[in-house]
PDB file of N, CA and C in Angstrom:
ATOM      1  N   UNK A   1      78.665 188.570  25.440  1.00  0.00           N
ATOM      2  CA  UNK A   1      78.605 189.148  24.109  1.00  0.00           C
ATOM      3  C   UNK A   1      79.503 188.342  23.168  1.00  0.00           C
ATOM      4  N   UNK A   2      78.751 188.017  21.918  1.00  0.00           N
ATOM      5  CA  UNK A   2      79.900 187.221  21.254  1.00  0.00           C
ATOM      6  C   UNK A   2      80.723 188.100  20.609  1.00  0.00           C
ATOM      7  N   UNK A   3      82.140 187.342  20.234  1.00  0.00           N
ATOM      8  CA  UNK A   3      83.411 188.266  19.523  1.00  0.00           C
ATOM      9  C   UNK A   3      83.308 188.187  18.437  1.00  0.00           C
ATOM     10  N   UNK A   4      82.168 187.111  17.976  1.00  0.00           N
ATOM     11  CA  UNK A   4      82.257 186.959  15.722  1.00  0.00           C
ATOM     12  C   UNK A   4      82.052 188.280  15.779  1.00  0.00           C
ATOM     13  N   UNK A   5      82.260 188.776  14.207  1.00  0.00           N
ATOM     14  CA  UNK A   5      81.981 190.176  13.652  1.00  0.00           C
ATOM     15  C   UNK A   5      81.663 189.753  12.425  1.00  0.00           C
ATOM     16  N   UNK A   6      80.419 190.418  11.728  1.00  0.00           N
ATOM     17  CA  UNK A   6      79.691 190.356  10.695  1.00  0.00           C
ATOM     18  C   UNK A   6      80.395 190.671   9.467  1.00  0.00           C
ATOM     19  N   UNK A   7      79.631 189.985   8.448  1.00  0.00           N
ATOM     20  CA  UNK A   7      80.790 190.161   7.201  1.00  0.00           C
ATOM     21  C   UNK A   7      81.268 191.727   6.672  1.00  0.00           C
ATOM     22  N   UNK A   8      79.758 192.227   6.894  1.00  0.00           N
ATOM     23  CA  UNK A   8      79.698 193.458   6.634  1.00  0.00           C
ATOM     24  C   UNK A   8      80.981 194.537   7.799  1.00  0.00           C
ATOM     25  N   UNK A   9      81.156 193.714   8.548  1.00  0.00           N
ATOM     26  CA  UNK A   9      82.026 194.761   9.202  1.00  0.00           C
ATOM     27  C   UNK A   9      83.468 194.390   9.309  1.00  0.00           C
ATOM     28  N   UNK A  10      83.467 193.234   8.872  1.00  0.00           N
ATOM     29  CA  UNK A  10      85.087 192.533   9.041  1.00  0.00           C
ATOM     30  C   UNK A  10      85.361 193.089   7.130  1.00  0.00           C
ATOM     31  N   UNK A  11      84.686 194.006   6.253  1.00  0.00           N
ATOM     32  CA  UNK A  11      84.814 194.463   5.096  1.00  0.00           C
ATOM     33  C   UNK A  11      85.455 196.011   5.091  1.00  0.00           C
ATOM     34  N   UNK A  12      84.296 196.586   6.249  1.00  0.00           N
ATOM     35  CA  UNK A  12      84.304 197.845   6.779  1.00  0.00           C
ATOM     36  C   UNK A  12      85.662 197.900   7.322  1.00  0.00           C
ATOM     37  N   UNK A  13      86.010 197.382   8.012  1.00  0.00           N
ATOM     38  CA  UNK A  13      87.634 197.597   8.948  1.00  0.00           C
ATOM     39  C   UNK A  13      88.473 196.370   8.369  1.00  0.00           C
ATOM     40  N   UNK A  14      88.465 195.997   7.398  1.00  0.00           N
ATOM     41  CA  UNK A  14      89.841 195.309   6.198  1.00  0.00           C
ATOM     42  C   UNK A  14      90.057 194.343   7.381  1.00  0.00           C
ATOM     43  N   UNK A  15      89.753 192.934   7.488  1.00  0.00           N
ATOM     44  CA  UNK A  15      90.033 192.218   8.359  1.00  0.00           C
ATOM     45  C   UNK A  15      89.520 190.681   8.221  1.00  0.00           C
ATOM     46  N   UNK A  16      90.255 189.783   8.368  1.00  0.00           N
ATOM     47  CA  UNK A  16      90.179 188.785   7.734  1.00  0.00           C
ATOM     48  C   UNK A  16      89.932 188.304   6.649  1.00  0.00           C
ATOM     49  N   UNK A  17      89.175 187.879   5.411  1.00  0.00           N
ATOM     50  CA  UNK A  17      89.082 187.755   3.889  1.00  0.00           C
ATOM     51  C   UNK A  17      89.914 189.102   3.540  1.00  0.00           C
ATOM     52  N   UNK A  18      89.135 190.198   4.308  1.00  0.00           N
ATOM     53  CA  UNK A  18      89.377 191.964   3.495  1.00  0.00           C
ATOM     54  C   UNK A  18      90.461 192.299   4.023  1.00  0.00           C
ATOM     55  N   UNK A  19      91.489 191.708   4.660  1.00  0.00           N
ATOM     56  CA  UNK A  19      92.699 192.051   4.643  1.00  0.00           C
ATOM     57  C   UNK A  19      93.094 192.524   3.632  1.00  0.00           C
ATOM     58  N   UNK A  20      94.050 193.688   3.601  1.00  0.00           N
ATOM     59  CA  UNK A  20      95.245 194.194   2.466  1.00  0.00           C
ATOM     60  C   UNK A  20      96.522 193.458   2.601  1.00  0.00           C
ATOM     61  N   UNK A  21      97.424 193.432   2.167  1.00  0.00           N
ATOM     62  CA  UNK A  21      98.434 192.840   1.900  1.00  0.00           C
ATOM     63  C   UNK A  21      99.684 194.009   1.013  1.00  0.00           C
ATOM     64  N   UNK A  22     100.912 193.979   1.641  1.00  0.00           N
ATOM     65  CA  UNK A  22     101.782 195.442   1.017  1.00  0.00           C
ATOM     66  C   UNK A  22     102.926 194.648   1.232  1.00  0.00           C
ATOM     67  N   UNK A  23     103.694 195.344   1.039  1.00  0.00           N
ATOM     68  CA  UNK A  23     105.126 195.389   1.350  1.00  0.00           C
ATOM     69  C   UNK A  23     106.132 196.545   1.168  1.00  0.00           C
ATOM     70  N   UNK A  24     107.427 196.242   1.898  1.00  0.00           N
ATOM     71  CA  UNK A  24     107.847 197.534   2.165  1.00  0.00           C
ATOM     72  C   UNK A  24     109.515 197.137   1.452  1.00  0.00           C
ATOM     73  N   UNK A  25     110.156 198.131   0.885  1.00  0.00           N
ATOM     74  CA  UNK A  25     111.617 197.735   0.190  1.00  0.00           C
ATOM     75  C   UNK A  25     112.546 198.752   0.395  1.00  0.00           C
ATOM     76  N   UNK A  26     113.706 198.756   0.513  1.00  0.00           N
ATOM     77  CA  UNK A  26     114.706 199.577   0.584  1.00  0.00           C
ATOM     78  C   UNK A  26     115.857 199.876  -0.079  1.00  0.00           C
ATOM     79  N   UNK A  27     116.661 200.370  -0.476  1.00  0.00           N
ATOM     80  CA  UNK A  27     117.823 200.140  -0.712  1.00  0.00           C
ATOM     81  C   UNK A  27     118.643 201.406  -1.501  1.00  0.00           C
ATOM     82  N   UNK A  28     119.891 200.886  -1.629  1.00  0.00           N
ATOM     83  CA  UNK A  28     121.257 202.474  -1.591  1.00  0.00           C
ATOM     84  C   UNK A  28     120.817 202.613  -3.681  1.00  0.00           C
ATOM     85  N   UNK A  29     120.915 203.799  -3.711  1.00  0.00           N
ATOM     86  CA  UNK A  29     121.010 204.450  -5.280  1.00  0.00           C
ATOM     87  C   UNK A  29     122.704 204.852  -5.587  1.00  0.00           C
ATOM     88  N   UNK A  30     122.903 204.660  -6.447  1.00  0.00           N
ATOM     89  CA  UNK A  30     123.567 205.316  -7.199  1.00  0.00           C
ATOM     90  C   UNK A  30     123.954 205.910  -9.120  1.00  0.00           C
ATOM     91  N   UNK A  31     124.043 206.947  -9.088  1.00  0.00           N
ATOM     92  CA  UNK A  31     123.870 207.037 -10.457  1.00  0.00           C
ATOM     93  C   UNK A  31     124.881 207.882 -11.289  1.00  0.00           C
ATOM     94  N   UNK A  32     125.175 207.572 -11.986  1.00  0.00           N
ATOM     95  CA  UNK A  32     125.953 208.485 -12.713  1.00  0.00           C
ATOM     96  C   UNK A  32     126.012 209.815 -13.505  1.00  0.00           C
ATOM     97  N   UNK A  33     124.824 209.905 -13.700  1.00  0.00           N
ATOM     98  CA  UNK A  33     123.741 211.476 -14.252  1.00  0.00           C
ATOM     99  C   UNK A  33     122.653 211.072 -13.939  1.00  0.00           C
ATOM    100  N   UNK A  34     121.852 212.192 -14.442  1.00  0.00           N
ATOM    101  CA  UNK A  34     120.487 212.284 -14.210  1.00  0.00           C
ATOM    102  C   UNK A  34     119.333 211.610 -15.289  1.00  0.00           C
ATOM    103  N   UNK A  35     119.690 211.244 -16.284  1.00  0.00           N
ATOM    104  CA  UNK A  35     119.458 210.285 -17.004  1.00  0.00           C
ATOM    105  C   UNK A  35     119.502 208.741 -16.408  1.00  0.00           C
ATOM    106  N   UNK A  36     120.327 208.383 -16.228  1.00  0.00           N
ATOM    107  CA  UNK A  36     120.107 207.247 -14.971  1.00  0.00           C
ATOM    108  C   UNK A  36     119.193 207.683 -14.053  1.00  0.00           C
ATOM    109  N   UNK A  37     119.163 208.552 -13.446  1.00  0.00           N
ATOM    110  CA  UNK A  37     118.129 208.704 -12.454  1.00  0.00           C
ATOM    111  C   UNK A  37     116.887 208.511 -12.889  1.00  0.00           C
ATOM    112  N   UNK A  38     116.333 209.533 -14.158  1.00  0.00           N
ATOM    113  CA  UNK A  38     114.991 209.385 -14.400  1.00  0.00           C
ATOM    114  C   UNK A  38     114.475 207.888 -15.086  1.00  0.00           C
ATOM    115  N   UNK A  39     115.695 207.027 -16.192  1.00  0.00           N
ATOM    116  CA  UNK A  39     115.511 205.688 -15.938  1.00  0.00           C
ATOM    117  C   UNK A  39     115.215 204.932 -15.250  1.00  0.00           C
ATOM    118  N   UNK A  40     115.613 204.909 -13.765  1.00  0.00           N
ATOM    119  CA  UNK A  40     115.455 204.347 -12.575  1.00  0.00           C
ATOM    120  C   UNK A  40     114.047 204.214 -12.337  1.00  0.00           C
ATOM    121  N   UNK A  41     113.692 205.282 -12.301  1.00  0.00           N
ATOM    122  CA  UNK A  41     112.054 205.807 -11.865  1.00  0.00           C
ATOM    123  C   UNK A  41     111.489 204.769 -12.966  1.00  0.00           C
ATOM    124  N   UNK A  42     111.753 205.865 -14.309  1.00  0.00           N
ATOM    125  CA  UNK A  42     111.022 204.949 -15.020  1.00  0.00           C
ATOM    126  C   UNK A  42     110.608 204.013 -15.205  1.00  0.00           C
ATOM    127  N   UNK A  43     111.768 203.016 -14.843  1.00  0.00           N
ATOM    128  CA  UNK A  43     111.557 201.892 -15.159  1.00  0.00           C
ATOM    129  C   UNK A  43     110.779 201.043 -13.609  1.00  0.00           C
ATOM    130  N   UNK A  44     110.643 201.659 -12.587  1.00  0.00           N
ATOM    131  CA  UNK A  44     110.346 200.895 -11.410  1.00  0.00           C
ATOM    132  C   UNK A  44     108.635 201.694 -11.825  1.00  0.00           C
ATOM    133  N   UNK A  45     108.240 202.997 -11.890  1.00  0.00           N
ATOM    134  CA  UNK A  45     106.700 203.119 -12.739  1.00  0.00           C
ATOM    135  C   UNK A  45     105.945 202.293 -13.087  1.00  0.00           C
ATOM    136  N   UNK A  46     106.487 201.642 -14.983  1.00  0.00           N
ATOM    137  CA  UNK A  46     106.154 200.987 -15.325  1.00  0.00           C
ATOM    138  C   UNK A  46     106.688 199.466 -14.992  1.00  0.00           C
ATOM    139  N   UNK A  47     106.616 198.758 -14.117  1.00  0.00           N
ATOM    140  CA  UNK A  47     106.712 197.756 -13.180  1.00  0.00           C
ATOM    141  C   UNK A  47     105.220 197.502 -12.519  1.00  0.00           C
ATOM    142  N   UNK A  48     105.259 198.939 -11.665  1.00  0.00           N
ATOM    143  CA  UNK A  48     104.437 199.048 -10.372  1.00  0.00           C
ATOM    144  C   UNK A  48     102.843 199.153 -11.163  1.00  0.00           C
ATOM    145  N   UNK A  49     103.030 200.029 -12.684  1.00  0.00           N
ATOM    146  CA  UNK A  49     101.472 200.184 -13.060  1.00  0.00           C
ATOM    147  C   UNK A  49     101.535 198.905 -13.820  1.00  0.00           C
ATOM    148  N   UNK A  50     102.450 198.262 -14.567  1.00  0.00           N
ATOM    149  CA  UNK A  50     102.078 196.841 -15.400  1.00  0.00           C
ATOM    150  C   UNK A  50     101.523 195.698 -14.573  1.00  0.00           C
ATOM    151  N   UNK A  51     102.033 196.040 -13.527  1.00  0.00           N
ATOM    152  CA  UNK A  51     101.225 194.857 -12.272  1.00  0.00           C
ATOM    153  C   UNK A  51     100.276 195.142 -11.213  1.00  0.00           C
ATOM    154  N   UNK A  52      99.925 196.758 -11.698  1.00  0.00           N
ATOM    155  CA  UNK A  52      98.127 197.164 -11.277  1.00  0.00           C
ATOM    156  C   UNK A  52      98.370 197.332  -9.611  1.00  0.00           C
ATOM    157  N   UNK A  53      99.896 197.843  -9.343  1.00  0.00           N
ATOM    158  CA  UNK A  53     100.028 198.156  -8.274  1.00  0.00           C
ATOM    159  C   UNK A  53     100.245 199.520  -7.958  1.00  0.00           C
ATOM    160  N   UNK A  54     100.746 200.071  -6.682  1.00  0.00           N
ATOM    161  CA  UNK A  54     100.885 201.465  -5.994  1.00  0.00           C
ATOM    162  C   UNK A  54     102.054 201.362  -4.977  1.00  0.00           C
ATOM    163  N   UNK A  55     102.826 202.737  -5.353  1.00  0.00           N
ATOM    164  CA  UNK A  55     103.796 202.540  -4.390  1.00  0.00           C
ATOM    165  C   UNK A  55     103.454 204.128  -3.517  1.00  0.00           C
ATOM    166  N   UNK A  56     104.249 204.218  -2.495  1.00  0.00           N
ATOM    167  CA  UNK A  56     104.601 205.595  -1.598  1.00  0.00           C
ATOM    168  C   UNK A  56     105.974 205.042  -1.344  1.00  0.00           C
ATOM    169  N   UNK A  57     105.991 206.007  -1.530  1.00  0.00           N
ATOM    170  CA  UNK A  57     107.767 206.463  -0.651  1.00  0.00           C
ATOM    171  C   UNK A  57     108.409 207.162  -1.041  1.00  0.00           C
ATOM    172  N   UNK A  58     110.069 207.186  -0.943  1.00  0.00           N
ATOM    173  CA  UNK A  58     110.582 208.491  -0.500  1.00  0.00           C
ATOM    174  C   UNK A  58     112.447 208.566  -0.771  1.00  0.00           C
ATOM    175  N   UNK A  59     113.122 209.490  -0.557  1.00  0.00           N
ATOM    176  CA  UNK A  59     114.589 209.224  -0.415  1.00  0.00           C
ATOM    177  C   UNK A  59     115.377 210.575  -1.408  1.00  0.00           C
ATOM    178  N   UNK A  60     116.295 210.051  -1.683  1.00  0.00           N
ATOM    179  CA  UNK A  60     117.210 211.058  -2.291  1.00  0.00           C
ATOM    180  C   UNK A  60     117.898 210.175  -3.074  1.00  0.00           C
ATOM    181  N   UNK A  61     119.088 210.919  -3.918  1.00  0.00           N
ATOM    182  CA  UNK A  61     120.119 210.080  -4.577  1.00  0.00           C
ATOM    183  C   UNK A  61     120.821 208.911  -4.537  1.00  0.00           C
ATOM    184  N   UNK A  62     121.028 208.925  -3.153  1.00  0.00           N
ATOM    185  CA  UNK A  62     121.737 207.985  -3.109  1.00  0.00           C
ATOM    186  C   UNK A  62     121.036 206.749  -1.947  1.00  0.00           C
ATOM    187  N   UNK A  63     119.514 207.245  -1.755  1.00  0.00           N
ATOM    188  CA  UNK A  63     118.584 206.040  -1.127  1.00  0.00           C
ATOM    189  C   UNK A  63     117.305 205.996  -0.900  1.00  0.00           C
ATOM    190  N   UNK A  64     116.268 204.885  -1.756  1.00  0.00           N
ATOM    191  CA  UNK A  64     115.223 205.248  -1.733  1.00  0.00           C
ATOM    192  C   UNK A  64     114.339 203.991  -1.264  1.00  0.00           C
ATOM    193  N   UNK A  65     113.202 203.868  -0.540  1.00  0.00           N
ATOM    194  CA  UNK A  65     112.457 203.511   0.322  1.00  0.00           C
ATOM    195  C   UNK A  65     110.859 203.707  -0.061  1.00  0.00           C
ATOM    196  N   UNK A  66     110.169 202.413  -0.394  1.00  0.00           N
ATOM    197  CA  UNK A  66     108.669 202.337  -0.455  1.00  0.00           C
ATOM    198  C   UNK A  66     107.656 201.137  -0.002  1.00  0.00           C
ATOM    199  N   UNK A  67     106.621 201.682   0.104  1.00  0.00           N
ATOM    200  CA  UNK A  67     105.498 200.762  -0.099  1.00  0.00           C
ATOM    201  C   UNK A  67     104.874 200.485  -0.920  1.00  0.00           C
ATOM    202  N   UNK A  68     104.504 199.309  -1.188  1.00  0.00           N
ATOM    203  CA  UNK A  68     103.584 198.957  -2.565  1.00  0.00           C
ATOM    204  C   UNK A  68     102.250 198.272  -2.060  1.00  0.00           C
ATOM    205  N   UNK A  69     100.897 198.527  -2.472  1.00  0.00           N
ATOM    206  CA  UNK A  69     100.448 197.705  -2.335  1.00  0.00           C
ATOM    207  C   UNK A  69      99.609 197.628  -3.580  1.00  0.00           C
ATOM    208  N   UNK A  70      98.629 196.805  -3.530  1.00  0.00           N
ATOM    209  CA  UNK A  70      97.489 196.716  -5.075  1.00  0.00           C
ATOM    210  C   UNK A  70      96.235 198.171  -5.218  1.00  0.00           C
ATOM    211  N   UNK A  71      96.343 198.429  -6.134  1.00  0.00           N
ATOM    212  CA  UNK A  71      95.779 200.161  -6.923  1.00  0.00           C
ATOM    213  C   UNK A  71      93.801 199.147  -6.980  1.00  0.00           C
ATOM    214  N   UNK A  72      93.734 197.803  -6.277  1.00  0.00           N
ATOM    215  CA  UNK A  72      92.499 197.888  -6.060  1.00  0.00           C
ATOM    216  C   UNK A  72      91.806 198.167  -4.847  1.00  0.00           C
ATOM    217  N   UNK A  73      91.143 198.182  -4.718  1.00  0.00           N
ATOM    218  CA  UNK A  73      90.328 198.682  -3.616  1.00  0.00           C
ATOM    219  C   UNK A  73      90.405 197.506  -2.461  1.00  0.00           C
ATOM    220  N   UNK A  74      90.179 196.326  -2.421  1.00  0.00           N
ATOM    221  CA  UNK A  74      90.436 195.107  -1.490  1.00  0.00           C
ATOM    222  C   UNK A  74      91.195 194.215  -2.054  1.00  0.00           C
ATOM    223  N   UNK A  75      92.272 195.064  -2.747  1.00  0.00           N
ATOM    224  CA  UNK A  75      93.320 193.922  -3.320  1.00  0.00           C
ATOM    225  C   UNK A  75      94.268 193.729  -2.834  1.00  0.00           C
ATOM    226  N   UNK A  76      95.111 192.831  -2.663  1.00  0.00           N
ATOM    227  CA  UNK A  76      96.374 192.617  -2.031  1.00  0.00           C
ATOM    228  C   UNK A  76      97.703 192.026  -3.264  1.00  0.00           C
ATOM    229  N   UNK A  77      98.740 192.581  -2.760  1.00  0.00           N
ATOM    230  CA  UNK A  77     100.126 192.184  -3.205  1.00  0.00           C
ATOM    231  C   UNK A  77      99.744 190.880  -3.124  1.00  0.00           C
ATOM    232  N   UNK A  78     100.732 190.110  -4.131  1.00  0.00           N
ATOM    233  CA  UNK A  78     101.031 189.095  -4.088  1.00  0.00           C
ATOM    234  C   UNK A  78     102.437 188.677  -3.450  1.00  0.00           C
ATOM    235  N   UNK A  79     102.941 187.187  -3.102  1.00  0.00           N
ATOM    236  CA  UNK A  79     104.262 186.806  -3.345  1.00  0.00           C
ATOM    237  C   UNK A  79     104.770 187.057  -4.522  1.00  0.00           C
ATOM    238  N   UNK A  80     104.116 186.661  -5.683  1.00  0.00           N
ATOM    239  CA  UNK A  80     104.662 187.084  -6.938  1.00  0.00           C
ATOM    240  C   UNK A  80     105.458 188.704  -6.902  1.00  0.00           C
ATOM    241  N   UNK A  81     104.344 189.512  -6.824  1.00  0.00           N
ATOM    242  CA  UNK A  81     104.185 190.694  -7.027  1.00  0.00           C
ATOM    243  C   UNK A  81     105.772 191.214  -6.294  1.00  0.00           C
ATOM    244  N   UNK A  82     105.467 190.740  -4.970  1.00  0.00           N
ATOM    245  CA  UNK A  82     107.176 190.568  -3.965  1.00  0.00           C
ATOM    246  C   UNK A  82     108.472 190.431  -4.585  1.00  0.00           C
ATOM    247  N   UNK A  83     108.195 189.153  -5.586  1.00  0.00           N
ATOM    248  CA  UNK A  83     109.135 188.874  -5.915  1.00  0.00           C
ATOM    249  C   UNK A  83     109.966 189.192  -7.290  1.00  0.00           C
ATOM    250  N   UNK A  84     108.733 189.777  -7.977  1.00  0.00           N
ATOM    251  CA  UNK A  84     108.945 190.779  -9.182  1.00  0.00           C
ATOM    252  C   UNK A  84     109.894 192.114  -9.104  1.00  0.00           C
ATOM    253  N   UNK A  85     109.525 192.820  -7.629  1.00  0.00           N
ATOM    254  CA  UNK A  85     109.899 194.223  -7.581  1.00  0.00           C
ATOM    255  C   UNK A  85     110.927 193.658  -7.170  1.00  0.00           C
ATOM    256  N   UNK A  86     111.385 192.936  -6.212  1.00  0.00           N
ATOM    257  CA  UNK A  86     113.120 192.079  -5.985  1.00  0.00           C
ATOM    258  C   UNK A  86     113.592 191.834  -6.983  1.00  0.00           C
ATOM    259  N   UNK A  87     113.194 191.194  -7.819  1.00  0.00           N
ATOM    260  CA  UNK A  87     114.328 190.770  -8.937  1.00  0.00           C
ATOM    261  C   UNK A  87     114.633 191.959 -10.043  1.00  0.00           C
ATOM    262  N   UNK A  88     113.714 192.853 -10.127  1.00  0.00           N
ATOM    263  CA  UNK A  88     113.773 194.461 -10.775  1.00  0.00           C
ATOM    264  C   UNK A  88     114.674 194.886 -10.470  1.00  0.00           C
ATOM    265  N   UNK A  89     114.489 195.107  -9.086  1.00  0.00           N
ATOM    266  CA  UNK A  89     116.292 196.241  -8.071  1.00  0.00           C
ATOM    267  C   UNK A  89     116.814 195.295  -8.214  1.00  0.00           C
ATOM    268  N   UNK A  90     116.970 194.197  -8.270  1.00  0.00           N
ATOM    269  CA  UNK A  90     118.301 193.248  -8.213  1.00  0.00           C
ATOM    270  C   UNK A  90     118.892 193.596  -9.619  1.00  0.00           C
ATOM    271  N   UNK A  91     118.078 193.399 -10.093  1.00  0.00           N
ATOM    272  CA  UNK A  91     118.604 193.937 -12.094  1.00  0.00           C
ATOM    273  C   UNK A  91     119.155 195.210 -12.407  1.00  0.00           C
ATOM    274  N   UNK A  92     118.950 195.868 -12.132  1.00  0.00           N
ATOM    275  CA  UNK A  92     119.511 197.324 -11.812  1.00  0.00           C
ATOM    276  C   UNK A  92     121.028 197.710 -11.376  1.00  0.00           C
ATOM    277  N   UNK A  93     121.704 197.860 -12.775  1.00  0.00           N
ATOM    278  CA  UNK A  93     123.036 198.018 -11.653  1.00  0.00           C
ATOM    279  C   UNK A  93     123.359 199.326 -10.968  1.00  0.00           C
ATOM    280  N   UNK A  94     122.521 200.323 -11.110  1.00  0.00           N
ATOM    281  CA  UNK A  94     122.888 201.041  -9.844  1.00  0.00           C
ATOM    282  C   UNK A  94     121.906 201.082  -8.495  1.00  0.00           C
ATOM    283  N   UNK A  95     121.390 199.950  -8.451  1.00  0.00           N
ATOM    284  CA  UNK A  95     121.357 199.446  -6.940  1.00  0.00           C
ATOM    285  C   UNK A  95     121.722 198.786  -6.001  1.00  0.00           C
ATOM    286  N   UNK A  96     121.640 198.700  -4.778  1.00  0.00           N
ATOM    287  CA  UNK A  96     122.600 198.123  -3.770  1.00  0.00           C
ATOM    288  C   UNK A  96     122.024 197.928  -2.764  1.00  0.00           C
ATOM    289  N   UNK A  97     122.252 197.085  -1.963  1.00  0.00           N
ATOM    290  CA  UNK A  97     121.493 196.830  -0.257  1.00  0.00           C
ATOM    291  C   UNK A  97     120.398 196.862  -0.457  1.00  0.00           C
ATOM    292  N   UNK A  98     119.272 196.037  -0.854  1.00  0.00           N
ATOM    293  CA  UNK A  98     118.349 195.963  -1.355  1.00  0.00           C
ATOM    294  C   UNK A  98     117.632 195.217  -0.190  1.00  0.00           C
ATOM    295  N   UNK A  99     116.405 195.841   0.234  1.00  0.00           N
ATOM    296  CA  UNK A  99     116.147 194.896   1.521  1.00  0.00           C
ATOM    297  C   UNK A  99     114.418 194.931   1.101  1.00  0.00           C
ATOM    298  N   UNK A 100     113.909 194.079   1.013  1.00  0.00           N
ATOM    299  CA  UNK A 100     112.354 193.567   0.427  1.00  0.00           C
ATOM    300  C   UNK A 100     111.696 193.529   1.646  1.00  0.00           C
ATOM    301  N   UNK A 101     110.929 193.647   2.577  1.00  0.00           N
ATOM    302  CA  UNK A 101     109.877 193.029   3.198  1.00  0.00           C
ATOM    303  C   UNK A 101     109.040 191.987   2.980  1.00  0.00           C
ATOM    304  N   UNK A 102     108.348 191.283   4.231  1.00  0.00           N
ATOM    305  CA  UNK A 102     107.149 190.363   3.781  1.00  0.00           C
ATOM    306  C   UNK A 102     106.342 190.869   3.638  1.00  0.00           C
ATOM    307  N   UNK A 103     105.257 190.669   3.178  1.00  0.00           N
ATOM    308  CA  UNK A 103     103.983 190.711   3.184  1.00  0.00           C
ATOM    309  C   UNK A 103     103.163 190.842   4.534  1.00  0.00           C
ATOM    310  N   UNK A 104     102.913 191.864   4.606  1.00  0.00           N
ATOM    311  CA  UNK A 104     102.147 192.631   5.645  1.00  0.00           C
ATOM    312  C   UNK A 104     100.725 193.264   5.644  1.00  0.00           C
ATOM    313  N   UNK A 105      99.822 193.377   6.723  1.00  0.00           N
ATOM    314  CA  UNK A 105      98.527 194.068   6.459  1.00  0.00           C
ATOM    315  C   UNK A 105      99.042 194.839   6.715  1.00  0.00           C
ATOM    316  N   UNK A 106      98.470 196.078   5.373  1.00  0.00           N
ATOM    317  CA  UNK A 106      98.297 197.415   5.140  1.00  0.00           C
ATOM    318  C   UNK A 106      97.714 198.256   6.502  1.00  0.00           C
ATOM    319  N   UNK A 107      96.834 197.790   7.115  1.00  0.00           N
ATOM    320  CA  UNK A 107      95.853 198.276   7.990  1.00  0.00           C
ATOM    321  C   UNK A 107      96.226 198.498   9.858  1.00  0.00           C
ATOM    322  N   UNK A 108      97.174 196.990   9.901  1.00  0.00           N
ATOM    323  CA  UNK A 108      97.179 196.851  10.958  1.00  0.00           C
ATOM    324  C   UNK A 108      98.881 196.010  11.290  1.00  0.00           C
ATOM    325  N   UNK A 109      99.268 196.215  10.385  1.00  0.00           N
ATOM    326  CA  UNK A 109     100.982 195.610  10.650  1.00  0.00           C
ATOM    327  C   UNK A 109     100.971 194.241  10.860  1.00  0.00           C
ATOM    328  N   UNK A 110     101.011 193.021  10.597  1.00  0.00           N
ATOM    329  CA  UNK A 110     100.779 192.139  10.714  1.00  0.00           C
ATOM    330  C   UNK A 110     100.780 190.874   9.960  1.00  0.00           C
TER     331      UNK A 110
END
């Protein structure tokens, strides 16, 4: 039996061309009120929608943790895109320990 797989199905199960592409980021919060806080957000929001991306994740005050990948349907993060949301938290002075991921399939870790 051969192992090729048809285009139509290497589309169906995101895999090779149809790979996704994400990444994952971390790092310590701190803030001084809650005004800083909702800045924070804010400003990482409009980041994530100006570059037609999507995040999940999660945390509390003092540490928060996500994934991003592209808000298209077979789209993938870029390096750029990587290196945008890094230099954002890097800009930020109430962030800290800032830890970026590579670029990974969404689908299958990799």
């Amino acid at each position: 039996m051969s192992n090729t797989q048809s285009r139509r199905l290497r589309k169906k199960l995101y895999l090779g061309e149809f790979a996704i592409l994400g990444f994952e980021f971390s790092s310590q919060l701190s803030f001084n009120d809650e005004a800083g806080y909702d800045a924070f957000f804010d400003g990482l929001i409009a980041l994530i929608d100006g570059r037609e991306l999507m995040i999940s994740g999660g945390g509390n005050k003092s540490h928060f943790e996500g994934f991003v990948t592209s808000n298209q349907r077979y789209g993938s993060t870029s390096e750029d895109d990587r290196n945008a949301v890094q230099a954002w938290l890097t800009a930020q002075e109430c962030v800290s320990d800032i830890k970026v991921g590579e670029l990974t399939d969404v689908y299958y870790g990799s």
